[in-house]
Protein backbone atom coordinates (compact mmCIF):
# COMPACT_ATOMS: atom_id res chain seq x y z
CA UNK A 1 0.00 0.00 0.00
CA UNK A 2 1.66 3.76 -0.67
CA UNK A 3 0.49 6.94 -0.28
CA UNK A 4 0.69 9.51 -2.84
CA UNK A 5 1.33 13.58 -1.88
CA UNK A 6 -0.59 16.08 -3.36
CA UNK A 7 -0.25 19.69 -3.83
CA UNK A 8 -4.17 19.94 -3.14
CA UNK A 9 -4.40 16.13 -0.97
CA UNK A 10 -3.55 13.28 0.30
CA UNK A 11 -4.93 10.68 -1.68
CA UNK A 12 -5.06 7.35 0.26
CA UNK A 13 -6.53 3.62 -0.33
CA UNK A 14 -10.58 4.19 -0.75
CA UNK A 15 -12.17 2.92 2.31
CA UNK A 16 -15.03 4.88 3.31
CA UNK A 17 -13.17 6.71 6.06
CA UNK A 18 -10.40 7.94 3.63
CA UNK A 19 -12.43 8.93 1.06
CA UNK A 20 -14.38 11.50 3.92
CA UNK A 21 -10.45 12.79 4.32
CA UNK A 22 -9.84 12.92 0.72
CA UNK A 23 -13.24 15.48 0.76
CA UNK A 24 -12.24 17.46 3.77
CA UNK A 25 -8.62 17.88 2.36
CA UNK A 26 -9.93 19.94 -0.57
CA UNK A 27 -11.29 22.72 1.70
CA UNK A 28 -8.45 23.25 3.70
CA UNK A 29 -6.26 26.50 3.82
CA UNK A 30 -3.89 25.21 1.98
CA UNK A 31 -0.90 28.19 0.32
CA UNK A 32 -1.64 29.92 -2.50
CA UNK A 33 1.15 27.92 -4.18
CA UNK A 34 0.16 24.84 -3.61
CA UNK A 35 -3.71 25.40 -4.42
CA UNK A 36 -3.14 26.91 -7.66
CA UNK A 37 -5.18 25.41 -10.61
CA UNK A 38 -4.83 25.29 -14.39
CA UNK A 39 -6.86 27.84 -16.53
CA UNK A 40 -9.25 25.63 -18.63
CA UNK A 41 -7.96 25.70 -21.65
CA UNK A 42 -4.43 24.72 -20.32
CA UNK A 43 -3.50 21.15 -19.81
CA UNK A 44 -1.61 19.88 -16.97
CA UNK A 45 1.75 18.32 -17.65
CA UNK A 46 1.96 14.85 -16.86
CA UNK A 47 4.53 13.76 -14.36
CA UNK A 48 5.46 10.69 -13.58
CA UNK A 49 4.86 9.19 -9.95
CA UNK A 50 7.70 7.62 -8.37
CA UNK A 51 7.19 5.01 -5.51
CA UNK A 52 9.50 4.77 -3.03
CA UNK A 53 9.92 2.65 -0.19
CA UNK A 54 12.22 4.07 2.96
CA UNK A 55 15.47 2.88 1.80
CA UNK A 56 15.50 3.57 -1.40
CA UNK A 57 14.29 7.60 -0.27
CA UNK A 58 17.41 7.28 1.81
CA UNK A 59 19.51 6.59 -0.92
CA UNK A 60 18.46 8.90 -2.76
CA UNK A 61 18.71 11.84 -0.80
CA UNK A 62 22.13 10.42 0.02
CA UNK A 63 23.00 11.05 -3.31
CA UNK A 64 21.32 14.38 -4.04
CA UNK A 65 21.98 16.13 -0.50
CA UNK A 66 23.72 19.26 -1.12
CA UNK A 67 24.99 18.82 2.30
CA UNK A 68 26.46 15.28 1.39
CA UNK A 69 27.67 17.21 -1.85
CA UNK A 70 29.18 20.30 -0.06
CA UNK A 71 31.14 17.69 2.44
CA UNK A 72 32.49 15.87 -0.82
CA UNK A 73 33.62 18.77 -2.85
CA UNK A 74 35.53 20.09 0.44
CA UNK A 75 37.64 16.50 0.76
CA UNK A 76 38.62 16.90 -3.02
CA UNK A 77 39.58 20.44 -3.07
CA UNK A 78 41.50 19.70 0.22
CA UNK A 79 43.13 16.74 -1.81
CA UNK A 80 44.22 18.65 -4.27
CA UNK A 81 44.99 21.78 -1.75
CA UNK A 82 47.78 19.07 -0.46
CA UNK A 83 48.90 17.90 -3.54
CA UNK A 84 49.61 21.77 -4.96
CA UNK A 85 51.62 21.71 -1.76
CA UNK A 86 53.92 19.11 -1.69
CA UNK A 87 54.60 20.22 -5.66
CA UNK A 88 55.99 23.54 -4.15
CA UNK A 89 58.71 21.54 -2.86
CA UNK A 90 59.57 19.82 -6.34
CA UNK A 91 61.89 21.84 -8.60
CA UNK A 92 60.48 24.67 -10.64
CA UNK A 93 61.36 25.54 -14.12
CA UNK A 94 60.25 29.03 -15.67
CA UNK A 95 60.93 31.53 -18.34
CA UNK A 96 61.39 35.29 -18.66
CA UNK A 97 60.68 37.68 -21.06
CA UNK A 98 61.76 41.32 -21.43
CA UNK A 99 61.92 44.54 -23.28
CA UNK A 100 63.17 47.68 -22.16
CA UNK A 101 65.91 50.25 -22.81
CA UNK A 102 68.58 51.27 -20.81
CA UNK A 103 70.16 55.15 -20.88
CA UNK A 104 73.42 54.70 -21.41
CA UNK A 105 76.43 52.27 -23.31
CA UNK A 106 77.64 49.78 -20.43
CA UNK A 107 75.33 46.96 -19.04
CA UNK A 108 77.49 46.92 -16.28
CA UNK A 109 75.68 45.84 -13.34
CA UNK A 110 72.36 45.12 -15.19
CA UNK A 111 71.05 41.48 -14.18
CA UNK A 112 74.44 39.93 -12.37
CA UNK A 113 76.43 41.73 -15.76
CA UNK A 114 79.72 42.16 -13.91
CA UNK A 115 82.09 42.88 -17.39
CA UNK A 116 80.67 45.32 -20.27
CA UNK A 117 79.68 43.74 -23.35
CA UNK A 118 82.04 45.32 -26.19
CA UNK A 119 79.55 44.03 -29.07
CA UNK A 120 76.26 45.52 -27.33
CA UNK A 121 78.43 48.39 -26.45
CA UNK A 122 79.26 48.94 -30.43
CA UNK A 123 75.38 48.66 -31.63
CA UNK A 124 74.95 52.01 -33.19
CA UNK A 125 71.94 53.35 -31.34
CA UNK A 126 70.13 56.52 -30.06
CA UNK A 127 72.78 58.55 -27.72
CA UNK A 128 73.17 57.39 -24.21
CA UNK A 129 70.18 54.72 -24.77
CA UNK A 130 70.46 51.13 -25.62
CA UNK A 131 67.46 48.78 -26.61
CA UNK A 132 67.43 45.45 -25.52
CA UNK A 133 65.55 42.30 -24.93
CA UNK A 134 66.07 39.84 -22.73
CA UNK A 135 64.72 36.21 -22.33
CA UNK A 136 65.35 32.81 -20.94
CA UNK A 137 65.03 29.79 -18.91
CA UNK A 138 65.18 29.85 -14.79
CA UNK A 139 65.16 26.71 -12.88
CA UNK A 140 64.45 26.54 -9.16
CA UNK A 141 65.53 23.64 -6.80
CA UNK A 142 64.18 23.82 -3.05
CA UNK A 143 67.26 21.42 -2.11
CA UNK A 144 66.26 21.45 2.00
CA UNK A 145 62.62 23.46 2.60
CA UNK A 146 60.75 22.64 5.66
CA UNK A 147 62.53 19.68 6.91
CA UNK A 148 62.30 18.45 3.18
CA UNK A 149 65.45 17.41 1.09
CA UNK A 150 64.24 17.82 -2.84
CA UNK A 151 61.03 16.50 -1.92
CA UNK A 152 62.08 12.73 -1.72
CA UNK A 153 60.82 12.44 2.22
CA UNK A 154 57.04 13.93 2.96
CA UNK A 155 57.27 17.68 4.20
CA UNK A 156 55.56 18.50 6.74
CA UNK A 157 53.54 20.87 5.85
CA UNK A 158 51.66 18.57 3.38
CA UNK A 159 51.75 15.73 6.11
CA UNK A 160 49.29 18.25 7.64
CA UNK A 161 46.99 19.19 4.74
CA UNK A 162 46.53 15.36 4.15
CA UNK A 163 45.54 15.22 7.58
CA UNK A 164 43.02 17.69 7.10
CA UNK A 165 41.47 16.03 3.94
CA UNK A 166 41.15 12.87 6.41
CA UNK A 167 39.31 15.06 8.77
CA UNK A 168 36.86 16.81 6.12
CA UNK A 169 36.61 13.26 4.92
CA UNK A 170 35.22 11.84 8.00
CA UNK A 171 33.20 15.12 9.09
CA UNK A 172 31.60 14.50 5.64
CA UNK A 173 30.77 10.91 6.90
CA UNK A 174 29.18 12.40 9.60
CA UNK A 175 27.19 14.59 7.85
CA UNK A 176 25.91 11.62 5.55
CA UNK A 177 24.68 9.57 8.92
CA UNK A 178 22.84 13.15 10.43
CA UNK A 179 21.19 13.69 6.68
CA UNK A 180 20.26 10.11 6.92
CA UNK A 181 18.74 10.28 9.94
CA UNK A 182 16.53 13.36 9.39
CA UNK A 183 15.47 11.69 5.99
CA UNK A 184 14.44 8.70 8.16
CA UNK A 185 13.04 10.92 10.79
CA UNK A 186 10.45 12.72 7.90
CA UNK A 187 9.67 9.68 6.17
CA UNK A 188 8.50 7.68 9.60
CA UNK A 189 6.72 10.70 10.62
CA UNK A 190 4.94 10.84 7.41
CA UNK A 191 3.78 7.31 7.48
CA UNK A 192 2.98 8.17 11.25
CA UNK A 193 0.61 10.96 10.50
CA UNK A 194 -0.96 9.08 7.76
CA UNK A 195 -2.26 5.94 10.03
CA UNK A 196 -2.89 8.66 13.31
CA UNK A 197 -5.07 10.80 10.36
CA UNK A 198 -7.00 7.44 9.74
CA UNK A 199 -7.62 7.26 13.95
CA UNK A 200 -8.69 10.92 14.98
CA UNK A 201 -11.24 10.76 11.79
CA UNK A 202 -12.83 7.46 13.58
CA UNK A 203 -12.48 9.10 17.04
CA UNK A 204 -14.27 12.44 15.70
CA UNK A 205 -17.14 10.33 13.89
CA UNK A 206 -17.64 7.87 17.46
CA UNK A 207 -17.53 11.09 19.20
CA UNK A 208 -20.42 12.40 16.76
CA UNK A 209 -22.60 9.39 17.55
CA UNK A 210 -21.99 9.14 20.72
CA UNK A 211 -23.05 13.01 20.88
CA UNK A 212 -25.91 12.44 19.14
CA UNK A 213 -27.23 9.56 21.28
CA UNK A 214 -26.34 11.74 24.86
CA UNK A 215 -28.67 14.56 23.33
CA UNK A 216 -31.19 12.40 22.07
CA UNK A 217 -32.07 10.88 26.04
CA UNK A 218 -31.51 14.53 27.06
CA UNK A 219 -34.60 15.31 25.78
CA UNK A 220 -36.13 12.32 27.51
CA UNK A 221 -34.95 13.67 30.23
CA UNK A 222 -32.70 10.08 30.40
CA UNK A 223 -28.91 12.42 30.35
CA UNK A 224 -28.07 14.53 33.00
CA UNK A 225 -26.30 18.16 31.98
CA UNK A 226 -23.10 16.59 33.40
CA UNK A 227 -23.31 13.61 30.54
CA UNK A 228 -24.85 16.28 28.19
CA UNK A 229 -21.59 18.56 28.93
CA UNK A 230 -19.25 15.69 28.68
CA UNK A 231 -20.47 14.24 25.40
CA UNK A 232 -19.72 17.74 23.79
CA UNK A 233 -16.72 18.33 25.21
CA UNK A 234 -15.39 15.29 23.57
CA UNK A 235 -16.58 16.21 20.44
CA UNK A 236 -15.13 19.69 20.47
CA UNK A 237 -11.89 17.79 21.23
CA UNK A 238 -12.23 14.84 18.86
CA UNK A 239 -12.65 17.32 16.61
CA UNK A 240 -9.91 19.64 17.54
CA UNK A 241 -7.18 17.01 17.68
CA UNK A 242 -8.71 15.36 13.84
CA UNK A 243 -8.34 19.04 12.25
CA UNK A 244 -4.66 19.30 13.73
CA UNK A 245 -3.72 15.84 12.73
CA UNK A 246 -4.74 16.70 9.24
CA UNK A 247 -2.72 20.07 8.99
CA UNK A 248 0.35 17.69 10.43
CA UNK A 249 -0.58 14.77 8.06
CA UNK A 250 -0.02 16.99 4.87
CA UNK A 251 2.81 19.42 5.63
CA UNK A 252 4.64 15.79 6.61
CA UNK A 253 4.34 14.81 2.88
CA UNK A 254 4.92 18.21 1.79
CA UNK A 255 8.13 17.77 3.92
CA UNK A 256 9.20 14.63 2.91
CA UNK A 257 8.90 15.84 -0.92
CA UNK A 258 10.96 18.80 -0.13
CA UNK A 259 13.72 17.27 1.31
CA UNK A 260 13.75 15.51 -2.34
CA UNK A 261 13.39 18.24 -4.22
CA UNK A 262 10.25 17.33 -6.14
CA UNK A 263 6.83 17.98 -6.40
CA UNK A 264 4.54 16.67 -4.29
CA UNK A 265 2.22 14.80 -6.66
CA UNK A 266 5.09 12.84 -7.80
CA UNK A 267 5.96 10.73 -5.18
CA UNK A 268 4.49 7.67 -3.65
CA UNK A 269 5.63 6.61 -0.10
CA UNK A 270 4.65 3.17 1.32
CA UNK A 271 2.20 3.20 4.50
CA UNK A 272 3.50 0.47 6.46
CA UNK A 273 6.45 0.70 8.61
CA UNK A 274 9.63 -1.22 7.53
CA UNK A 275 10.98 -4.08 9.72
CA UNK A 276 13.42 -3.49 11.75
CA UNK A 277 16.28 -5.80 11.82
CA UNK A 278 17.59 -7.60 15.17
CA UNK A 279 20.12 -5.67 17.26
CA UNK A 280 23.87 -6.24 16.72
CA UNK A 281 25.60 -7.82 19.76
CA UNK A 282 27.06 -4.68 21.56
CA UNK A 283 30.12 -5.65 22.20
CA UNK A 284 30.80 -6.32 18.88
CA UNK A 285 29.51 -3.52 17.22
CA UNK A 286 31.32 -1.39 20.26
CA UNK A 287 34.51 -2.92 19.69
CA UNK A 288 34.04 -1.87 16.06
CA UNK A 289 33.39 1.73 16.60
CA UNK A 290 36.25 2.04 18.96
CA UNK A 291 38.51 1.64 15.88
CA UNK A 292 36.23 2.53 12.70
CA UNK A 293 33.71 5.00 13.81
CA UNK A 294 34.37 8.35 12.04
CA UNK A 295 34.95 9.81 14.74
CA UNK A 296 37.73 7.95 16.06
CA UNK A 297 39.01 7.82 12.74
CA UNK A 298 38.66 11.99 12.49
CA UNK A 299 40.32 12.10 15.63
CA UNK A 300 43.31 9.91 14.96
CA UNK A 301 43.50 12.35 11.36
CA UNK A 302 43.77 15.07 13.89
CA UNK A 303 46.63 14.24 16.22
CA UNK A 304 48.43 12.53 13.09
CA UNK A 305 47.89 16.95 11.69
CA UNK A 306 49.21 17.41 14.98
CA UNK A 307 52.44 15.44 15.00
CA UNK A 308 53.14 17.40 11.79
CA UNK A 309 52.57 21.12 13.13
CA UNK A 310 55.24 19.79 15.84
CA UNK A 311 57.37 18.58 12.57
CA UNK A 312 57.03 21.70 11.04
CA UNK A 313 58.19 23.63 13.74
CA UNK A 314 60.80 21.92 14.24
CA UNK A 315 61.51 22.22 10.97
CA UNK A 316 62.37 25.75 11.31
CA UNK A 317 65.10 25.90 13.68
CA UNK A 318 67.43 24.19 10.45
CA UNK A 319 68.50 26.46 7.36
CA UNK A 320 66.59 26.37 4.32
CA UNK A 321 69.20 25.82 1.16
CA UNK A 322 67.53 27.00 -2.67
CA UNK A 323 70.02 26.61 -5.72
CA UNK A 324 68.97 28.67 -8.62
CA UNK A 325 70.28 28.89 -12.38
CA UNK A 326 68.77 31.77 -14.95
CA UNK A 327 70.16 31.82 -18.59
CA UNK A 328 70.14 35.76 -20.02
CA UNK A 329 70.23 36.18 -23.76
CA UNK A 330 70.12 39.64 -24.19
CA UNK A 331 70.04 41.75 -27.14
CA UNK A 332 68.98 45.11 -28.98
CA UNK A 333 66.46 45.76 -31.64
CA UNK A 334 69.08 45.59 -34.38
CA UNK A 335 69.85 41.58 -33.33
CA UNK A 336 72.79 41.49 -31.97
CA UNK A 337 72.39 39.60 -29.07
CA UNK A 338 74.84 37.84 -26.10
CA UNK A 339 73.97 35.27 -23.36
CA UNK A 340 75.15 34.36 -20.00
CA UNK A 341 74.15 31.74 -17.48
CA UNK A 342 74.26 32.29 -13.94
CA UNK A 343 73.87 29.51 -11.15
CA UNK A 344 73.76 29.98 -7.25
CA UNK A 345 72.92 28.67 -4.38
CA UNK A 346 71.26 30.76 -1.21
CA UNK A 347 71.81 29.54 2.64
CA UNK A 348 69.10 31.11 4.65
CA UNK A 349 70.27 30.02 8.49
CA UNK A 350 68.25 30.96 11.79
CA UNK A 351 70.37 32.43 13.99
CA UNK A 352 68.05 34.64 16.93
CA UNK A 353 64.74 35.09 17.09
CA UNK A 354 64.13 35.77 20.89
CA UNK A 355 62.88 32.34 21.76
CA UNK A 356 60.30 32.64 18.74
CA UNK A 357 60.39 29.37 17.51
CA UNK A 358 60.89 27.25 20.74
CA UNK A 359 57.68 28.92 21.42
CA UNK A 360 55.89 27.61 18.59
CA UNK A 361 57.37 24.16 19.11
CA UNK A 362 56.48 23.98 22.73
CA UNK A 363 52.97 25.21 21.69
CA UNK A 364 52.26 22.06 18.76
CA UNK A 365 54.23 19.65 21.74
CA UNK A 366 51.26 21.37 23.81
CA UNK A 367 48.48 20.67 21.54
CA UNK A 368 50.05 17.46 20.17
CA UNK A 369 49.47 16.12 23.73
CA UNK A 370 45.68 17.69 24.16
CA UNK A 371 44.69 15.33 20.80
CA UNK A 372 46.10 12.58 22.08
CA UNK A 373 44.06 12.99 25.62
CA UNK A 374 41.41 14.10 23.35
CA UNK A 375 41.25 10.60 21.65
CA UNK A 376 40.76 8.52 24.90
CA UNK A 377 37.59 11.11 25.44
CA UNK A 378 35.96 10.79 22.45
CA UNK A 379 36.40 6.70 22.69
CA UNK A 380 35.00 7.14 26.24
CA UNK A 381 31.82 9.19 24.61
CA UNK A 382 31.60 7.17 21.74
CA UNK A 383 30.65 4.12 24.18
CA UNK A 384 28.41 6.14 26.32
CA UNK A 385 26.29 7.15 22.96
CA UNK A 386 26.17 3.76 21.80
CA UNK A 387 25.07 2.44 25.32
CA UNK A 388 22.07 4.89 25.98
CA UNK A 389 21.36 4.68 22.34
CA UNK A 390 21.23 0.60 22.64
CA UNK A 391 18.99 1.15 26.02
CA UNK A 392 16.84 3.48 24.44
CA UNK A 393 15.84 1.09 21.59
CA UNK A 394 14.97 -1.35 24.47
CA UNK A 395 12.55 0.84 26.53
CA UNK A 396 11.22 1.92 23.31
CA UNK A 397 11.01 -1.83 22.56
CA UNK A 398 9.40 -2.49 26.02
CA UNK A 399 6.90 0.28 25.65
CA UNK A 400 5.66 -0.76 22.08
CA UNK A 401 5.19 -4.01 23.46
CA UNK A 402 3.00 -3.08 26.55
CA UNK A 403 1.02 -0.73 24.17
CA UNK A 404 0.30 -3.63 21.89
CA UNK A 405 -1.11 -5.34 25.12
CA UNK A 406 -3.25 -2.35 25.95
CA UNK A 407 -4.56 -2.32 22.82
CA UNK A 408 -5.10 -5.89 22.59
CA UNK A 409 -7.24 -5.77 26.43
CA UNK A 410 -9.11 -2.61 24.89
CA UNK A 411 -10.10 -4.69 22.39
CA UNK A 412 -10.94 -7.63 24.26
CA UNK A 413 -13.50 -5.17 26.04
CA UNK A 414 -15.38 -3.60 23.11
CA UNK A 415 -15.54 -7.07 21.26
CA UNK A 416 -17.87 -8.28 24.37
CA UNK A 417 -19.27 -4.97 24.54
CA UNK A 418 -20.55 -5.42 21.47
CA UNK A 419 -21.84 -8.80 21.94
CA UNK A 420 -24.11 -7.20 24.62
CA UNK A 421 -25.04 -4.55 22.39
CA UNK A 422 -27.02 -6.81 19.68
CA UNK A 423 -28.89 -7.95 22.80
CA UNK A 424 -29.48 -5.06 24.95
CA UNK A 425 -29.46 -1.38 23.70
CA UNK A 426 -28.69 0.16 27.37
CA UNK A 427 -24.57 -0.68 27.03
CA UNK A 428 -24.65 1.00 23.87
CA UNK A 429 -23.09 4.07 25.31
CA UNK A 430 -20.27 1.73 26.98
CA UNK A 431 -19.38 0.11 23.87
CA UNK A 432 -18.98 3.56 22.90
CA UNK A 433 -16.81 4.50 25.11
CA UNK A 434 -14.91 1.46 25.00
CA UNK A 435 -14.00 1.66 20.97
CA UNK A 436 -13.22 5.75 22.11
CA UNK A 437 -10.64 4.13 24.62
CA UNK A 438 -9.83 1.67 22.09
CA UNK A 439 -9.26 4.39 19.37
CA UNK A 440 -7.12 5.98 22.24
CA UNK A 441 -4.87 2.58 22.42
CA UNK A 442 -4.27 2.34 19.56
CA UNK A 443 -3.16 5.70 18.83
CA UNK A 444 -0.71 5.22 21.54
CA UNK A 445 0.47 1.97 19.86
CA UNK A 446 1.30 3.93 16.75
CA UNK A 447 3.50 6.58 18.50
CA UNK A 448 4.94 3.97 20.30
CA UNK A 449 5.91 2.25 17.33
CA UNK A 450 7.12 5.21 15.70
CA UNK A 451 9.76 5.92 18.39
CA UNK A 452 10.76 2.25 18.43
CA UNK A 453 11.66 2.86 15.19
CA UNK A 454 13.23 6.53 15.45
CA UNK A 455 15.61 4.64 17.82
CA UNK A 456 16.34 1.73 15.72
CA UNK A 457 17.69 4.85 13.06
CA UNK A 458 19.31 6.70 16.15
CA UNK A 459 21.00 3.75 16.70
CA UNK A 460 22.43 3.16 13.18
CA UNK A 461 23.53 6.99 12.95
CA UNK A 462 25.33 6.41 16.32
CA UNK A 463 26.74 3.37 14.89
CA UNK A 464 27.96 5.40 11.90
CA UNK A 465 26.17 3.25 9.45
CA UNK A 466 28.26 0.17 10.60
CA UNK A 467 24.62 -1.72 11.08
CA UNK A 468 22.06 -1.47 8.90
CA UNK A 469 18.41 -1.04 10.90
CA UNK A 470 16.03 -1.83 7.90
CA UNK A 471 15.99 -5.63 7.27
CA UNK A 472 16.54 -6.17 4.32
C-alpha cells in the first residue's frame, strides 16, 4: 500500500473513512502555491509518480543532499589543496621575457652583468640609450625546505593538509549519517501521520454518535447536563485534535517531498512501517566503533595533523638551502644579441629570534598532547552514545510491546461490549466509550511504534552506518 502527496491532498486507499479525508482535504487552507489550478484551456503536464519505499528515499537523498555534496567537494579540493603543496617543494622551471631600454652604453651591473659587453656596447643606437631584450630559462631547486630534502621524504607541511582532507573526509561521513537520519526521521513521521489521520477521523465520527445519542435521552430527560456537557466536550476535542492531525498529516508529505526536491504529486511513499532488523551484539559492534567510527578515525587524522605542526616547527630551527640557475640572452632591436648563465645557491640560516620558535614548538608539543588525551575522550563518549542509544531502543522496545497489550485488552472489552449490544441497547453508550478508549490505544500503539523505530535509526547513525536497521 503507498500513499501519494498532493499539492491539493492526500490521496489514500478508498475505504469509506479515507475517502471523507480525501473530501475534507480539498477545503483546507492550503498556500496559495500549492492550491493553484490550471486555466481551462491549459493542460496539466503529466509527471510521472515515483514510488518509493524508505530505503531507497534514503539513498536517494544520500546522493542528491547538497549537504552530502558540499562535504564531498571540500575532501577533493582539500586533496588537491595538499597535492599543490607538496609540488611547491619539487623543482620549478620558468621563463622570462623582457623589453626595455637602458640610458646609457655599459650593461654593467644590469642582471648579475659584472664585465661590459664590447659588441652591445658597439650597436649604433640613439645617444646614451640602448634597446634590448632579454629572455630565458630559470630553474628553481628547493634542495632542504621545511625539513624536506628535494622532496624525496614527505614535508611536513603537506603531512598536515593530508591530515586535514582525512578530517573533512570523516566530518563528511558524519554529515551523511545526520542527513540520513533526518530523511528517516520525515519519512516515519509521514507514514505516522498518515495511520494517526485514519484514527482521529474514527475518534471524531464515534464522538459524533456518541453526541448524538447523549442529546437524544436529554430530551427524555434520560442524560443529565453533566453527561450532556461531557459528550460535547469530547466532540469539540475529537474534533480539535482530527483538524490538527490533518494540517500535520499533509505538511509531513509536503516535507518529505521537499527534502527531495520534487513535487509533491510525484511521489508515492509506502504506509507500512519497515521491519526493523535484530540488534547487533554490543560488544561487537562497540569494539568496532572504537577503531572505525568516524569519529575515532577523524580524531586519529587530527593528532596525526598534529604530529606534523610539531614537525614543522621543528623544521624551522634548520636552514633552508635554494640553488637557482637563470640563462640571459640579451640583445637590442638591431639583433645582436649575447647570453650568459648564472647559477647559485642561497643559505638562509636561523640564527636569533628571541625564543620565537621554541615557542611555537612547545605550543604544537602542547596541543600534540591535548589530541592525544582528546582521543581517549571521544572513545570514552563514543561508548556512552552507543550504550544509551542501545537502552533506548529497548525501553522503546518495552513500551511498544505493553502498548500492543493495551490495545489488545481494549479490544478484548469492546468485542464483548458489542456482543451485549445486539442484545441489549442500554450498554450502547459503553461500547462507545470502549472503541473511544480503544481508538485511544491504539493511537498510543502507533506513536509507540514510531519511536521504536526513530531509535532503531538513532542507533544506526550512532553506529555510523556500521549496522544497517532496515531488514533487508
Amino acid at each position: 500500500m503507498s500513499t501519494r502527496f498532493s499539492s491539493l491532498r492526500v490521496r489514500t486507499t478508498f475505504s469509506p473513512v479515507r475517502l471523507l479525508l480525501v473530501a475534507y482535504f480539498a477545503f483546507l487552507p492550503i498556500p496559495r502555491q500549492f492550491s493553484a489550478e490550471p486555466s481551462a484551456n491549459a493542460k496539466a503536464p503529466h509527471k510521472p509518480v515515483v514510488s518509493l519505499g524508505l530505503r531507497e528515499y534514503v539513498e536517494r537523498i544520500a546522493a542528491e543532499s547538497p549537504k552530502i555534496l558540499t562535504s564531498r567537494l571540500d575532501e577533493a579540493a582539500a586533496d588537491y589543496e595538499a597535492r599543490s603543496t607538496y609540488a611547491s617543494y619539487l623543482p620549478h622551471l620558468t621563463g622570462e621575457a623582457r623589453v626595455g631600454y637602458i640610458k646609457g652604453k655599459r650593461l654593467t651591473g644590469f642582471a648579475g652583468l659584472q664585465q661590459p659587453d664590447r659588441e652591445l656596447n658597439n650597436v649604433p643606437t640613439a645617444p646614451n640609450t640602448r634597446e634590448f631584450t632579454q629572455e630565458g630559462p630559470g630553474l628553481t631547486i628547493p634542495v632542504f625546505k621545511d625539513g624536506s630534502f628535494l622532496g624525496i621524504n614527505v614535508p611536513p607541511e603537506v603531512a598536515r593538509k593530508r591530515a586535514h582532507r582525512q578530517v573533512i573526509k570523516f566530518e563528511g561521513s558524519l554529515t551523511t549519517q545526520d542527513v540520513i537520519l533526518s530523511a528517516t526521521e520525515a519519512y516515519l513521521r509521514a507514514i505516522r501521520a498518515t495511520r494517526l489521520l485514519e484514527l482521529r477521523t474514527k475518534h471524531f465520527a464515534l464522538a459524533q454518535k456518541e453526541a448524538a445519542r447523549v442529546e437524544n435521552r436529554a430530551t427524555s430527560n434520560l442524560a443529565t447536563a453533566e453527561e450532556l456537557g461531557a459528550a460535547r466536550r469530547l466532540l469539540e476535542t475529537s474534533r480539535a485534535s482530527s483538524e490538527a492531525q490533518q494540517g500535520e498529516t499533509i505538511y509531513s508529505f509536503l516535507a518529505v517531498a521537499d527534502l527531495l526536491g520534487v513535487d509533491a504529486g510525484s511521489i508515492r511513499i509506502r504506509e507500512n512501517y519497515p521491519e526493523p532488523s535484530a540488534l547487533p551484539d554490543f560488544e561487537m559492534i562497540a569494539g568496532l566503533s572504537s577503531k572505525e567510527h568516524p569519529k575515532v578515525r577523524l580524531q586519529e587524522a587530527s593528532i596525526q595533523g598534529a604530529k606534523a605542526d610539531v614537525a614543522l616547527q621543528r623544521s624551522r630551527q634548520y636552514p633552508s638551502v635554494k640553488a637557482e640557475s637563470f640563462d640571459f640572452q640579451y640583445g637590442d632591436f638591431h639583433g645582436h644579441a649575447a647570453n650568459q648563465w648564472v647559477s647559485f645557491m642561497s643559505v638562509s640560516v636561523p640564527v636569533f629570534d628571541f625564543g620565537e620558535t621554541a615557542l611555537a614548538i612547545r605550543s604544537a608539543d602542547l596541543k600534540l598532547r591535548a589530541e592525544n588525551e582528546r582521543l581517549l575522550a571521544v572513545q570514552q563518549d563514543l561508548r556512552k552514545e552507543l550504550v544509551d542509544a542501545f537502552v533506548q531502543v529497548k525501553q522503546s522496545g518495552a513500551a511498544f510491546a505493553k502498548a500492543g497489550s493495551d490495545v489488545a485488552e481494549q479490544q478484548r472489552v469492546a468485542t464483548r461490549l458489542e456482543e451485549q449490544a445486539k442484545l441489549d441497547q442500554a450498554v450502547l453508550g459503553q461500547l462507545n466509550s470502549a472503541e473511544l478508549k480503544l481508538l485511544d490505544s491504539k493511537e498510543a500503539l502507533e506513536e509507540a511504534h514510531y519511536e521504536l523505530l526513530f531509535q532503531y535509526a538513532r542507533f544506526q547513525r550512532v553506529t555510523a552506518g556500521e549496522w544497517k536497521w532496515i531488514a533487508r
